[in-house]
PDB file of N, CA and C in Angstrom:
ATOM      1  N   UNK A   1       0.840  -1.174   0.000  1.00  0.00           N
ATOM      2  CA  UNK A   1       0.000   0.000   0.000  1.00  0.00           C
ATOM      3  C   UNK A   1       0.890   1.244   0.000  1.00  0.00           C
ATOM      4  N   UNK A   2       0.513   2.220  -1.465  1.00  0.00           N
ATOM      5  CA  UNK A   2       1.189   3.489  -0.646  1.00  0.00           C
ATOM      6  C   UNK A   2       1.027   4.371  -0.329  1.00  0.00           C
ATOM      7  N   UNK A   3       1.923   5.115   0.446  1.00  0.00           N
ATOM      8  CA  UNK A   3       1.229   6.235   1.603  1.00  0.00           C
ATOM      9  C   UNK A   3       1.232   7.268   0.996  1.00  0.00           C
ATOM     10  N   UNK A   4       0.157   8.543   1.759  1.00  0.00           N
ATOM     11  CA  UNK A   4       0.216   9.934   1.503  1.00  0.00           C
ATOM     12  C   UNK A   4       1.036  10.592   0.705  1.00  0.00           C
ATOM     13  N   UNK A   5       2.105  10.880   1.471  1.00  0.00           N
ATOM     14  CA  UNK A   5       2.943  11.577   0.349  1.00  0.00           C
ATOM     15  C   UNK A   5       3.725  10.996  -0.573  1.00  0.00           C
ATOM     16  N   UNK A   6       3.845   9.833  -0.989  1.00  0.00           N
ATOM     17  CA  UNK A   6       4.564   9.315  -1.900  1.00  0.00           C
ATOM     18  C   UNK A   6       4.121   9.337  -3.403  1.00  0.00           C
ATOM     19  N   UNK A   7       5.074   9.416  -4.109  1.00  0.00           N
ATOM     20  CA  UNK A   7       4.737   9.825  -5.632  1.00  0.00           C
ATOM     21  C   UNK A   7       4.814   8.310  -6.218  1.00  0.00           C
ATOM     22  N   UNK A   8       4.774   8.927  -7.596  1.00  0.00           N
ATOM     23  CA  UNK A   8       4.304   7.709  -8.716  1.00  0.00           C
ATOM     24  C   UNK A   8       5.830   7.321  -9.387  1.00  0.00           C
ATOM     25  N   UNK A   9       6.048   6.359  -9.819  1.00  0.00           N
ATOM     26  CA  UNK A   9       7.414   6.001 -10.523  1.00  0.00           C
ATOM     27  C   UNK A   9       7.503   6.259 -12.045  1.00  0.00           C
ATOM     28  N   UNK A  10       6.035   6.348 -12.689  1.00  0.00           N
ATOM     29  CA  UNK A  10       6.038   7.182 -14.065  1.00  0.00           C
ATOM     30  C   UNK A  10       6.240   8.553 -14.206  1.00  0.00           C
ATOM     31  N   UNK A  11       6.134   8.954 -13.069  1.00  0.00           N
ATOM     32  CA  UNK A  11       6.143  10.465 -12.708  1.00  0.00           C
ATOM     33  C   UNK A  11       7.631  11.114 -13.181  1.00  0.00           C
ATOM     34  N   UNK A  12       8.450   9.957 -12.323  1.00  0.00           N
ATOM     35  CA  UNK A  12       9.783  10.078 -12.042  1.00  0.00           C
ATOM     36  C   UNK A  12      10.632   9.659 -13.533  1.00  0.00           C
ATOM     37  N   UNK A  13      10.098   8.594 -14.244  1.00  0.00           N
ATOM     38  CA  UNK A  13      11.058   8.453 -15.312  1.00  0.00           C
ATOM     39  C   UNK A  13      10.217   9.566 -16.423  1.00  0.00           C
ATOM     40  N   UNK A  14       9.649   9.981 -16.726  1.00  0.00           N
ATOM     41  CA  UNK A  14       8.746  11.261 -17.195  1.00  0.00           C
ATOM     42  C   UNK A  14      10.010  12.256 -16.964  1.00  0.00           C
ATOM     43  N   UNK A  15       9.811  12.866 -15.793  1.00  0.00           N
ATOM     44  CA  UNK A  15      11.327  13.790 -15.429  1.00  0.00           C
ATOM     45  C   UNK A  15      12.836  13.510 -15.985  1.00  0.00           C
ATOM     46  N   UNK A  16      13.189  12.341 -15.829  1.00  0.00           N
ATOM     47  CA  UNK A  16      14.220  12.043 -16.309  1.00  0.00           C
ATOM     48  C   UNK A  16      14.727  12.233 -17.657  1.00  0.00           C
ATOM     49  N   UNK A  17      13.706  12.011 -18.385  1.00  0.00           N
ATOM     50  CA  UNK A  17      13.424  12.020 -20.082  1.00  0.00           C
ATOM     51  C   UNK A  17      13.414  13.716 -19.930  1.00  0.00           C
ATOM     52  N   UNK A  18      12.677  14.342 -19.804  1.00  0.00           N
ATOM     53  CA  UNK A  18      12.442  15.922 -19.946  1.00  0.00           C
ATOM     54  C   UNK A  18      14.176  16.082 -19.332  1.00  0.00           C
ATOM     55  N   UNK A  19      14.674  15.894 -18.508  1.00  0.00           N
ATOM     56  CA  UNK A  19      15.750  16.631 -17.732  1.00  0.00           C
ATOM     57  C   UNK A  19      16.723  16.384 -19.564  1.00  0.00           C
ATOM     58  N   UNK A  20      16.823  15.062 -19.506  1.00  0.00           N
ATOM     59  CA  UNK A  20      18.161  14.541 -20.465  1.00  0.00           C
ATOM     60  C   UNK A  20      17.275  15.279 -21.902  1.00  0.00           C
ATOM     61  N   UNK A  21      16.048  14.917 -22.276  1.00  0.00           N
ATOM     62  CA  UNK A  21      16.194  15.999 -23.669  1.00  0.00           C
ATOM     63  C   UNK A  21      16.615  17.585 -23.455  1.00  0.00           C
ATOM     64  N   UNK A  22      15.830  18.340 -22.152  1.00  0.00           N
ATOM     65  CA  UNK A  22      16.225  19.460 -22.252  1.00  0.00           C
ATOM     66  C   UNK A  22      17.611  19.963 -22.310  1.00  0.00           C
ATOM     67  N   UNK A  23      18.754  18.976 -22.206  1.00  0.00           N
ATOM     68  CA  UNK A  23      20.254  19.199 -21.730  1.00  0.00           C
ATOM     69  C   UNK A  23      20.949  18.840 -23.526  1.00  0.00           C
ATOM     70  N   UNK A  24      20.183  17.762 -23.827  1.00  0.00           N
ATOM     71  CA  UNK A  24      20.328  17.611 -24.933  1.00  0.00           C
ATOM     72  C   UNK A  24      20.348  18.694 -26.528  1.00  0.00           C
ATOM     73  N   UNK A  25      18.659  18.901 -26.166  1.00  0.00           N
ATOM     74  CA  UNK A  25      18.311  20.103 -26.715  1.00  0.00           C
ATOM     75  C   UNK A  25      19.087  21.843 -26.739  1.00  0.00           C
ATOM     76  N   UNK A  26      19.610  21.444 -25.715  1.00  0.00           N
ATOM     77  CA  UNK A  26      20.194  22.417 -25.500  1.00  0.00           C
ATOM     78  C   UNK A  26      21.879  22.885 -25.941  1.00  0.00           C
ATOM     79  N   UNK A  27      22.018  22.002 -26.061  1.00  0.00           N
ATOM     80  CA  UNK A  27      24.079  21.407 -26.945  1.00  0.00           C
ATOM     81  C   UNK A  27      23.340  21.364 -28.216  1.00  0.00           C
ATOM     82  N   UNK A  28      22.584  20.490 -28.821  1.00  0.00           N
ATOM     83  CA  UNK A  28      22.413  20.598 -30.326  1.00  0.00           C
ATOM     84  C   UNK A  28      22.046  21.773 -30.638  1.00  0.00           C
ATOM     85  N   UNK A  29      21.005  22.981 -30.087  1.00  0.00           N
ATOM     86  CA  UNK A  29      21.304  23.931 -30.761  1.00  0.00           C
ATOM     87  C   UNK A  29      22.011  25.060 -29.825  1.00  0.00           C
ATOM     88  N   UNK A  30      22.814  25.177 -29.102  1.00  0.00           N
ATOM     89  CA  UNK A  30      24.109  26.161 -28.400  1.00  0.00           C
ATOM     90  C   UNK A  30      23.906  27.130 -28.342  1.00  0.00           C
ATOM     91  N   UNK A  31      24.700  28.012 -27.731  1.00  0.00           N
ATOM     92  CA  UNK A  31      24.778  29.239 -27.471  1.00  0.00           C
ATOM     93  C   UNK A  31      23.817  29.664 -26.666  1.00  0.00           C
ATOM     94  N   UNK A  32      23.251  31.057 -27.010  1.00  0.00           N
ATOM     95  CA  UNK A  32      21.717  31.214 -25.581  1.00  0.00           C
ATOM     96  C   UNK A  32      21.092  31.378 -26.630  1.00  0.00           C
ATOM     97  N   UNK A  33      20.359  30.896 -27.372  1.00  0.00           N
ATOM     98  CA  UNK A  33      19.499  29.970 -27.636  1.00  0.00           C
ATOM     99  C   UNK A  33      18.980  28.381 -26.987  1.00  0.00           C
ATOM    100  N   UNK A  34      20.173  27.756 -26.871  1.00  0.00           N
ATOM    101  CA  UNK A  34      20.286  26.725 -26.872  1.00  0.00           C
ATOM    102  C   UNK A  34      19.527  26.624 -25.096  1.00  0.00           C
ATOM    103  N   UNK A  35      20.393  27.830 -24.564  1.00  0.00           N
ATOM    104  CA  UNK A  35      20.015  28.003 -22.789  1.00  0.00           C
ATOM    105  C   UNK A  35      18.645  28.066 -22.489  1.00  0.00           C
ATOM    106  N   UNK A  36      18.051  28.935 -23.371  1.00  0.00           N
ATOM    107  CA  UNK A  36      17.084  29.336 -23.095  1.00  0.00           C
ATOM    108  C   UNK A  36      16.028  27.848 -23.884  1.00  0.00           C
ATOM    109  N   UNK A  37      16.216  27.228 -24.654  1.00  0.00           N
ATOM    110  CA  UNK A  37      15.282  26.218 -24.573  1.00  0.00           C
ATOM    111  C   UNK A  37      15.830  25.600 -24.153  1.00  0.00           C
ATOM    112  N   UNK A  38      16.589  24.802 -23.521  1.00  0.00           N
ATOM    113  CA  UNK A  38      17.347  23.603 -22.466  1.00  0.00           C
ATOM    114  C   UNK A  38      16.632  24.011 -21.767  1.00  0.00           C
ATOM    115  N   UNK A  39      16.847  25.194 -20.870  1.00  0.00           N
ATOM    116  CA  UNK A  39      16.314  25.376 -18.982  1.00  0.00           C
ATOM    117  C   UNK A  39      14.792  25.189 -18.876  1.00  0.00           C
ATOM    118  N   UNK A  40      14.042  25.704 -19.503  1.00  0.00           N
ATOM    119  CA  UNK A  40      12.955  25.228 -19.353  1.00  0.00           C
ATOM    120  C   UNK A  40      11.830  23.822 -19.140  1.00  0.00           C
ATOM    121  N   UNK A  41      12.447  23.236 -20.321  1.00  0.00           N
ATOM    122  CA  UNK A  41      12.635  21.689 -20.509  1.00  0.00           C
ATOM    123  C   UNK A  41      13.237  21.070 -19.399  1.00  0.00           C
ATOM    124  N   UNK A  42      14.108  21.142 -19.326  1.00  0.00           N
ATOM    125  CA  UNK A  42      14.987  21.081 -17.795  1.00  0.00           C
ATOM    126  C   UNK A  42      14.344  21.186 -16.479  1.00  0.00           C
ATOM    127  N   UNK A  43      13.659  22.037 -16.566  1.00  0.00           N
ATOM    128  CA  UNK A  43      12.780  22.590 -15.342  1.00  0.00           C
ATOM    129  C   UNK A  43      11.894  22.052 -14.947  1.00  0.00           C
ATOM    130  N   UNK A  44      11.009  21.825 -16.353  1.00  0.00           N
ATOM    131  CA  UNK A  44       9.587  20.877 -16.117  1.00  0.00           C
ATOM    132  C   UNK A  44      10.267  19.574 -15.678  1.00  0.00           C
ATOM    133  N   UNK A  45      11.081  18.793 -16.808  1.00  0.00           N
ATOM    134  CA  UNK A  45      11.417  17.673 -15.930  1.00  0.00           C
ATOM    135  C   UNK A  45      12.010  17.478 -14.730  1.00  0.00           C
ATOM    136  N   UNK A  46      12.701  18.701 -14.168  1.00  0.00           N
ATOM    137  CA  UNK A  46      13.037  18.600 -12.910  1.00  0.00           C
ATOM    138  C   UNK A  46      11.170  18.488 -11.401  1.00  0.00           C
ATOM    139  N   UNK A  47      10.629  19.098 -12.187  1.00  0.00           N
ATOM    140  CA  UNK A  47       9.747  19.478 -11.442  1.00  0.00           C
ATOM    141  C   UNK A  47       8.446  18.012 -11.037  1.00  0.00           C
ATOM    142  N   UNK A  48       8.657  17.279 -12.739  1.00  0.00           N
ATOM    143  CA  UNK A  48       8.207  15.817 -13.054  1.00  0.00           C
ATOM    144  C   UNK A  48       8.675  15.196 -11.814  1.00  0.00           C
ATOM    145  N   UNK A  49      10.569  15.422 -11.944  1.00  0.00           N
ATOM    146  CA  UNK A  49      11.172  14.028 -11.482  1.00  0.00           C
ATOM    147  C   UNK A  49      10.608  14.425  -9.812  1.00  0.00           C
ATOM    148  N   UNK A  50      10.828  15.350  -9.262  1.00  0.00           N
ATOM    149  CA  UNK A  50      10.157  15.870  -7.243  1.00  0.00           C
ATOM    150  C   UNK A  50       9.050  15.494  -7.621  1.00  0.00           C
ATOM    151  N   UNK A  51       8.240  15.521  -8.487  1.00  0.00           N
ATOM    152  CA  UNK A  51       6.847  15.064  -8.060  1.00  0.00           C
ATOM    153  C   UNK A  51       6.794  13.337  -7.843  1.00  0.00           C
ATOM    154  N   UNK A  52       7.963  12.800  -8.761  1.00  0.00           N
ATOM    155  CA  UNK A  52       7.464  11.457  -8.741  1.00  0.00           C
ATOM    156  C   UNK A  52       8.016  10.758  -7.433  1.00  0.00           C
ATOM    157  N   UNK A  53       9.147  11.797  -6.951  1.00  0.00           N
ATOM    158  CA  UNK A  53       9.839  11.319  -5.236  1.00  0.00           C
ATOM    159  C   UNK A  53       9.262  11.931  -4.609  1.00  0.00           C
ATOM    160  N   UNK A  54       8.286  13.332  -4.331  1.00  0.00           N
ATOM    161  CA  UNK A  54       8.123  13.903  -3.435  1.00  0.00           C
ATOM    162  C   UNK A  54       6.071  13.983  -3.241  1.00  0.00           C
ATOM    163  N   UNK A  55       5.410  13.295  -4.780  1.00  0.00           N
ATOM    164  CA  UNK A  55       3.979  13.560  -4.582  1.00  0.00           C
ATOM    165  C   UNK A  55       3.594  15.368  -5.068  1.00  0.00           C
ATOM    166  N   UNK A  56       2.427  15.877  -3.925  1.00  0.00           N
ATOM    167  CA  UNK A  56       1.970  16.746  -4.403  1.00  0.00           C
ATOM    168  C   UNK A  56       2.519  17.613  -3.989  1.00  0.00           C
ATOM    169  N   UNK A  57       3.682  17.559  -3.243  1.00  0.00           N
ATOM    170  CA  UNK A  57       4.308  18.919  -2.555  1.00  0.00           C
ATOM    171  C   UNK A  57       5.291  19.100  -3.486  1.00  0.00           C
ATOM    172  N   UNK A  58       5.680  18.725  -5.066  1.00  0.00           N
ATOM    173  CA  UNK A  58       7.067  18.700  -5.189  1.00  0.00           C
ATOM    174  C   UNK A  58       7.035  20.274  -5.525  1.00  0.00           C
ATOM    175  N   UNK A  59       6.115  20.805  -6.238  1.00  0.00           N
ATOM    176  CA  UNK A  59       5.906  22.392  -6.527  1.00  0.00           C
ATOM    177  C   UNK A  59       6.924  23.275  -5.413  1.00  0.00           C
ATOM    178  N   UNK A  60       6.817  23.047  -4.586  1.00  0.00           N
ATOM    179  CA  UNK A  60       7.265  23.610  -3.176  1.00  0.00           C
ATOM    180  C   UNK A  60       8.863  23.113  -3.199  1.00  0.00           C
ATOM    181  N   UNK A  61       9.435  22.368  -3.243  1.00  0.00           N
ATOM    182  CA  UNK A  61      10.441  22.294  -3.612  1.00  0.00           C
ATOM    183  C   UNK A  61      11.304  22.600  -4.925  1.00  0.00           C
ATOM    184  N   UNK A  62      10.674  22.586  -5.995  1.00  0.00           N
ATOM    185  CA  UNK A  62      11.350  22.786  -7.345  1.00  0.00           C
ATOM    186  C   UNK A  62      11.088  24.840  -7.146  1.00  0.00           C
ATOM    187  N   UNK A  63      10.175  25.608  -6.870  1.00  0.00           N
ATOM    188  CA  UNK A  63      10.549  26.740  -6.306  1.00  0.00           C
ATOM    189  C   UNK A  63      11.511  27.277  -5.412  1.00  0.00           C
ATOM    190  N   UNK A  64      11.843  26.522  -4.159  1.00  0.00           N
ATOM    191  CA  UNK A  64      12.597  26.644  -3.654  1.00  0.00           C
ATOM    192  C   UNK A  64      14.123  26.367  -4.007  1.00  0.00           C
ATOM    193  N   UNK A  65      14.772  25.366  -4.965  1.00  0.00           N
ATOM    194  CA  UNK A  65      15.815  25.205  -5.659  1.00  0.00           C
ATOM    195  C   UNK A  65      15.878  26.271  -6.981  1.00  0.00           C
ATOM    196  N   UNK A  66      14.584  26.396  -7.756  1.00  0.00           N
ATOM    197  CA  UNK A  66      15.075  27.608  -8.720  1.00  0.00           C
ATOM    198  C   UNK A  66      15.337  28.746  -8.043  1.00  0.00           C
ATOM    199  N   UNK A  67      14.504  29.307  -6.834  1.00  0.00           N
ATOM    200  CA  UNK A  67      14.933  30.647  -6.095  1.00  0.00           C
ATOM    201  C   UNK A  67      16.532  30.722  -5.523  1.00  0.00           C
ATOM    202  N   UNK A  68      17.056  29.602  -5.249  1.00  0.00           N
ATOM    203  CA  UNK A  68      18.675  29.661  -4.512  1.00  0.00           C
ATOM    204  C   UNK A  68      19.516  29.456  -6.015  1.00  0.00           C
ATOM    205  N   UNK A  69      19.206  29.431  -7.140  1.00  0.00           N
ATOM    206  CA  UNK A  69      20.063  30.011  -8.256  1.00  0.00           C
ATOM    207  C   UNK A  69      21.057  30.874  -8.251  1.00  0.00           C
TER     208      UNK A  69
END
């Protein structure tokens, strides 16, 4: 059975995929261009992958790591 706050494991490989294309995406086309669509991409899947370890609070954490930038 699982509990309250625990997330989903599709959640988590979902994130993973977004993290590695956005990093990807981001070298194939370079420069700041490249930054500016990487980080975003990047972001969501970062935000995927806390939700799939952290549930419904991950919002609250993926704010708190982009704010200490």
């Amino acid at each position: 059975m699982r509990e309250e706050g625990e997330g989903k494991p599709a959640l988590l490989v979902l994130g993973i995929v977004l993290v590695v294309a956005g990093v990807v995406a981001g070298f194939l086309i370079g420069g700041g261009a490249g930054f500016f669509v990487g980080l975003p991409i990047g972001l969501l899947g970062y935000f995927f992958f806390m939700k799939g370890l952290l549930g419904p609070n991950a919002w609250l954490e993926v704010a708190n790591e982009l704010f200490q930038l």
